[in-house]
N, C-alpha and C. Protein backbone atom coordinates (compact mmCIF):
# COMPACT_ATOMS: atom_id res chain seq x y z
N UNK A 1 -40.16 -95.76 -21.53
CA UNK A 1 -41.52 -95.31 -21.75
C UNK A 1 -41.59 -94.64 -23.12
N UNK A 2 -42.82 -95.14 -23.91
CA UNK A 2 -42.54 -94.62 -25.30
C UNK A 2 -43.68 -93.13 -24.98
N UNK A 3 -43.36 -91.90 -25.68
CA UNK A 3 -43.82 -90.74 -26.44
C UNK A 3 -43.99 -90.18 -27.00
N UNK A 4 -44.56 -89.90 -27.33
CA UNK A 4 -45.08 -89.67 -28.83
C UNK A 4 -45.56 -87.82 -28.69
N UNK A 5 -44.92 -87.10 -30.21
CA UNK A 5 -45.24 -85.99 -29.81
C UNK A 5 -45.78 -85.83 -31.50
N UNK A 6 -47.00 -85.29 -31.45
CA UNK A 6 -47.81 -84.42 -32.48
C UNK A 6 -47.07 -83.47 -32.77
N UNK A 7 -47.04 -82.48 -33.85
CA UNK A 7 -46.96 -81.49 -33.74
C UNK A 7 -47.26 -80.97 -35.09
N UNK A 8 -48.10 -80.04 -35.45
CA UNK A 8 -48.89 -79.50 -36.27
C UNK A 8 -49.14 -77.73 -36.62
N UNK A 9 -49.45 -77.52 -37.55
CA UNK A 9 -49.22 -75.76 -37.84
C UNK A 9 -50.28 -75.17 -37.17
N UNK A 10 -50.43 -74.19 -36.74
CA UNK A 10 -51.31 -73.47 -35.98
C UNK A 10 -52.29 -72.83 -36.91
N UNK A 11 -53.59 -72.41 -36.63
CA UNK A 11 -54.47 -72.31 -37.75
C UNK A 11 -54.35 -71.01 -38.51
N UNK A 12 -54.33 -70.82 -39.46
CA UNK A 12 -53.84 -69.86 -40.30
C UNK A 12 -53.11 -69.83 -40.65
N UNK A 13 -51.79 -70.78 -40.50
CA UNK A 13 -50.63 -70.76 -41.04
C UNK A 13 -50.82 -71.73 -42.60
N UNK A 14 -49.96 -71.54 -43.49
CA UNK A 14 -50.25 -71.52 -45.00
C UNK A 14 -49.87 -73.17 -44.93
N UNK A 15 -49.71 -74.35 -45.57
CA UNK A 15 -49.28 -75.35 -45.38
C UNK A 15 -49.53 -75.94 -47.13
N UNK A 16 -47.91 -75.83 -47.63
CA UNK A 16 -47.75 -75.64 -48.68
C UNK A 16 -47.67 -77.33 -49.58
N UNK A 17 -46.89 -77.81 -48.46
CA UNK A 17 -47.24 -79.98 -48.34
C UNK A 17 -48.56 -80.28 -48.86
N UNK A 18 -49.22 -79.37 -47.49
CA UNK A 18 -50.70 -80.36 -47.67
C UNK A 18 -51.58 -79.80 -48.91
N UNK A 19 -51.51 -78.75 -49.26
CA UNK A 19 -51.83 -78.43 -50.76
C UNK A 19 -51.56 -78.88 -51.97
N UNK A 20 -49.90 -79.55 -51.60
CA UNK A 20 -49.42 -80.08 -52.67
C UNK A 20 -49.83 -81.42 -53.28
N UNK A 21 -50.13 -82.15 -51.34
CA UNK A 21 -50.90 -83.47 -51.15
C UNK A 21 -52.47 -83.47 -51.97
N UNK A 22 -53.47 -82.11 -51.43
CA UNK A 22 -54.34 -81.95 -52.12
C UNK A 22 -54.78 -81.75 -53.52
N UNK A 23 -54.01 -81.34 -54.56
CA UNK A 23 -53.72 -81.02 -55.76
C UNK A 23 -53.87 -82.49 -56.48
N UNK A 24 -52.50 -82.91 -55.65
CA UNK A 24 -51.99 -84.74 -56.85
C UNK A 24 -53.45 -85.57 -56.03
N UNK A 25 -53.68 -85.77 -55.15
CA UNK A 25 -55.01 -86.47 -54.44
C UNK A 25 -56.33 -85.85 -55.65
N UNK A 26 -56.35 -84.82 -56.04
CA UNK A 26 -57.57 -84.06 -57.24
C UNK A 26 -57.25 -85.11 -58.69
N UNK A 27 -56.19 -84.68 -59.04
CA UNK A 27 -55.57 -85.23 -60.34
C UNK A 27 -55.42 -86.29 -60.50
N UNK A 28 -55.82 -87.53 -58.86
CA UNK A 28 -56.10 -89.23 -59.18
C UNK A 28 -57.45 -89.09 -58.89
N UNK A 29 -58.10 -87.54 -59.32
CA UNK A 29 -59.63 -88.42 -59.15
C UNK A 29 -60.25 -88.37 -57.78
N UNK A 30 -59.63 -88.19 -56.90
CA UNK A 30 -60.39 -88.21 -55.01
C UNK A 30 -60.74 -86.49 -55.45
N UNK A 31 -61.60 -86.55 -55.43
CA UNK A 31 -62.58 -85.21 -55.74
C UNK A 31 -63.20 -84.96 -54.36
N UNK A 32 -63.29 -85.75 -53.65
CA UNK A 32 -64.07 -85.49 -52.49
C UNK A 32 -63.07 -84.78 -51.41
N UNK A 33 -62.13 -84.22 -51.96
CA UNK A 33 -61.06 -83.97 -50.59
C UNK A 33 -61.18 -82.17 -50.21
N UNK A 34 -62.03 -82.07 -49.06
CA UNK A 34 -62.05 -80.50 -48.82
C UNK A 34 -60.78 -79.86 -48.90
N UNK A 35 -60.05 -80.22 -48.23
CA UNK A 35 -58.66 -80.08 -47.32
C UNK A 35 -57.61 -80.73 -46.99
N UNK A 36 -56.54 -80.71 -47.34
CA UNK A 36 -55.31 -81.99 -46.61
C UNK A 36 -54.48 -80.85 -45.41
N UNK A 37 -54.43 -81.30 -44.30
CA UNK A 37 -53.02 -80.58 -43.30
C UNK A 37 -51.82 -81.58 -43.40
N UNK A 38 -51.10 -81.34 -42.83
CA UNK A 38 -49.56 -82.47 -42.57
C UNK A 38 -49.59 -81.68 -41.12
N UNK A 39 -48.69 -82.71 -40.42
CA UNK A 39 -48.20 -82.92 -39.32
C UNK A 39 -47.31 -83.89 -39.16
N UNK A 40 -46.28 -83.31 -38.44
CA UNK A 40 -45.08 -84.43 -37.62
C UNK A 40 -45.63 -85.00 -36.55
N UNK A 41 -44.83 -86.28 -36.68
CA UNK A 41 -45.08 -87.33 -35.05
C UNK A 41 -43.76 -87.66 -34.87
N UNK A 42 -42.97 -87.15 -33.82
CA UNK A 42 -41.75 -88.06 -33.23
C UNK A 42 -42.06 -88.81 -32.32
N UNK A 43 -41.50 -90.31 -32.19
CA UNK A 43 -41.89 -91.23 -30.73
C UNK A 43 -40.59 -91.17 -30.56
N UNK A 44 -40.94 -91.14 -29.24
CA UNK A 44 -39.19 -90.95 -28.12
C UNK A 44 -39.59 -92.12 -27.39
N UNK A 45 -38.34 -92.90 -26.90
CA UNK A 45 -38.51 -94.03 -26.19
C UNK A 45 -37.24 -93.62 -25.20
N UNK A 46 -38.26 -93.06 -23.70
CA UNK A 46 -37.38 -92.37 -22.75
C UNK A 46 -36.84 -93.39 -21.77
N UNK A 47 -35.99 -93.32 -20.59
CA UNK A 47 -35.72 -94.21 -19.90
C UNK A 47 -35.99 -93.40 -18.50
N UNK A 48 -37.67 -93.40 -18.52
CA UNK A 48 -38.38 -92.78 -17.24
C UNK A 48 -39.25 -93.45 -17.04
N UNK A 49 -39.88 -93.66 -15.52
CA UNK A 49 -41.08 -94.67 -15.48
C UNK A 49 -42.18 -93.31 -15.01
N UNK A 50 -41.82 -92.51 -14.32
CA UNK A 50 -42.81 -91.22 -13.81
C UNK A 50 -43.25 -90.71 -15.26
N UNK A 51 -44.71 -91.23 -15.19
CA UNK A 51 -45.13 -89.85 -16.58
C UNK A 51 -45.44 -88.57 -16.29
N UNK A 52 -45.18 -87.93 -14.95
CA UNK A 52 -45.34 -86.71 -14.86
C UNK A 52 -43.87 -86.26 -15.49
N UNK A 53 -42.97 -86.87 -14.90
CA UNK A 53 -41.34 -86.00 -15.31
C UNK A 53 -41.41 -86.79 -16.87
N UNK A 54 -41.56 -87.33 -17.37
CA UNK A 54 -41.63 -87.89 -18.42
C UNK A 54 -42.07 -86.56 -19.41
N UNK A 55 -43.62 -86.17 -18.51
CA UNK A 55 -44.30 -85.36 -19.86
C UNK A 55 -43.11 -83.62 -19.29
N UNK A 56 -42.60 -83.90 -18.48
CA UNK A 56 -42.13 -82.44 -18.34
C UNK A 56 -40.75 -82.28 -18.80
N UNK A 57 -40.11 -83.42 -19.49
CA UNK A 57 -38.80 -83.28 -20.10
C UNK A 57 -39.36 -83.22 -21.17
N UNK A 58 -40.16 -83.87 -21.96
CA UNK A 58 -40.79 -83.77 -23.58
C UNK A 58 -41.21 -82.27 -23.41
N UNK A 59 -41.67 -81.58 -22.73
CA UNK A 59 -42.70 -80.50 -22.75
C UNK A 59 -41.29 -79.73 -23.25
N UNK A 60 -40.15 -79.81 -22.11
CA UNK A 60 -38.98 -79.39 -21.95
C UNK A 60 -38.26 -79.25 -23.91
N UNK A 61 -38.24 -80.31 -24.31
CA UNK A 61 -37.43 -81.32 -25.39
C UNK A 61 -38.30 -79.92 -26.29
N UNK A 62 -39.92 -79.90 -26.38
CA UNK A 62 -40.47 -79.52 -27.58
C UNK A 62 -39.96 -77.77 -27.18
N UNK A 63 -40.50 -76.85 -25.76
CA UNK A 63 -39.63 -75.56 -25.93
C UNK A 63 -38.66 -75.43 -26.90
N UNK A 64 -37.40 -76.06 -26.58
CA UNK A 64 -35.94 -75.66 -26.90
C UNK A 64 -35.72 -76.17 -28.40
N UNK A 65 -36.40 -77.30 -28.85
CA UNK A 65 -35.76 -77.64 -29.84
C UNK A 65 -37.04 -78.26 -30.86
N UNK A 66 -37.36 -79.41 -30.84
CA UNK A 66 -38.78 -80.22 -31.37
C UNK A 66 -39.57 -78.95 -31.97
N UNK A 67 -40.32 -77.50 -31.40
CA UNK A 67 -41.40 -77.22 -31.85
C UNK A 67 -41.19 -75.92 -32.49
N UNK A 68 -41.66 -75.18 -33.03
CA UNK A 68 -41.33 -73.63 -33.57
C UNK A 68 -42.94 -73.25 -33.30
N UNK A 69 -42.77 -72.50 -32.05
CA UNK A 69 -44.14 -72.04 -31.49
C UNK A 69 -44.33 -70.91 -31.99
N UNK A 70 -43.94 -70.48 -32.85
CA UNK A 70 -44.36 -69.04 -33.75
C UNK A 70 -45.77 -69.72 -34.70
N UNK A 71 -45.24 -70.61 -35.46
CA UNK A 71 -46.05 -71.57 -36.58
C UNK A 71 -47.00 -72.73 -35.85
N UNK A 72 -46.10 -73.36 -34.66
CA UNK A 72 -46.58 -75.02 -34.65
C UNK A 72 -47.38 -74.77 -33.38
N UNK A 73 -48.30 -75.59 -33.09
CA UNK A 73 -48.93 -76.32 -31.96
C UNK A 73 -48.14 -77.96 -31.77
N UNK A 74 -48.44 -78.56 -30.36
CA UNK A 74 -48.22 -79.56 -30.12
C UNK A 74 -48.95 -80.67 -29.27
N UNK A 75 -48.98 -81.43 -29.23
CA UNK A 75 -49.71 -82.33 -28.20
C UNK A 75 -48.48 -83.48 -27.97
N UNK A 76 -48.74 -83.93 -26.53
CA UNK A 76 -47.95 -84.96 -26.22
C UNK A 76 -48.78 -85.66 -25.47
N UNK A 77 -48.13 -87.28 -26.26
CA UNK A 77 -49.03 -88.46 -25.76
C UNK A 77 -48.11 -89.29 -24.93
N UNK A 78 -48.62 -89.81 -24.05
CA UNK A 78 -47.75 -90.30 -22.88
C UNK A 78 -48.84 -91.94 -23.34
């Protein structure tokens, strides 16, 4: 079963990428750009058919290791 996990900075946190993205995106001219964020996507390709235990080992996976819940939010797509 493939999964896919978002995971993105929580609001207020500084995001120094997507500024950097926004800057060189100015300097070719896309003038129209309010804002750039970044975000990670890992797809996991599990060997579970239950998407309940599915989403509760990813949930599991992002706690311990995948997410830094000080900074990040996450979503998981089943």
């Amino acid at each position: 079963m493939k999964v896919i996990v978002n995971i993105f900075l929580k609001e207020g946190v500084l995001d120094p990428q997507g500024k950097a993205i926004q800057k060189a995106l100015h300097s070719l001219n896309f003038n129209n750009i309010d804002d750039v964020k970044t975000a990670k996507q890992i797809i996991l390709e599990l060997n579970e058919s239950d998407k309940i235990k599915a989403n509760e080992t990813v949930k599991k996976m992002c706690e311990e290791l995948l997410v830094n819940d000080v900074i990040e939010n996450y979503e998981i797509v089943i």
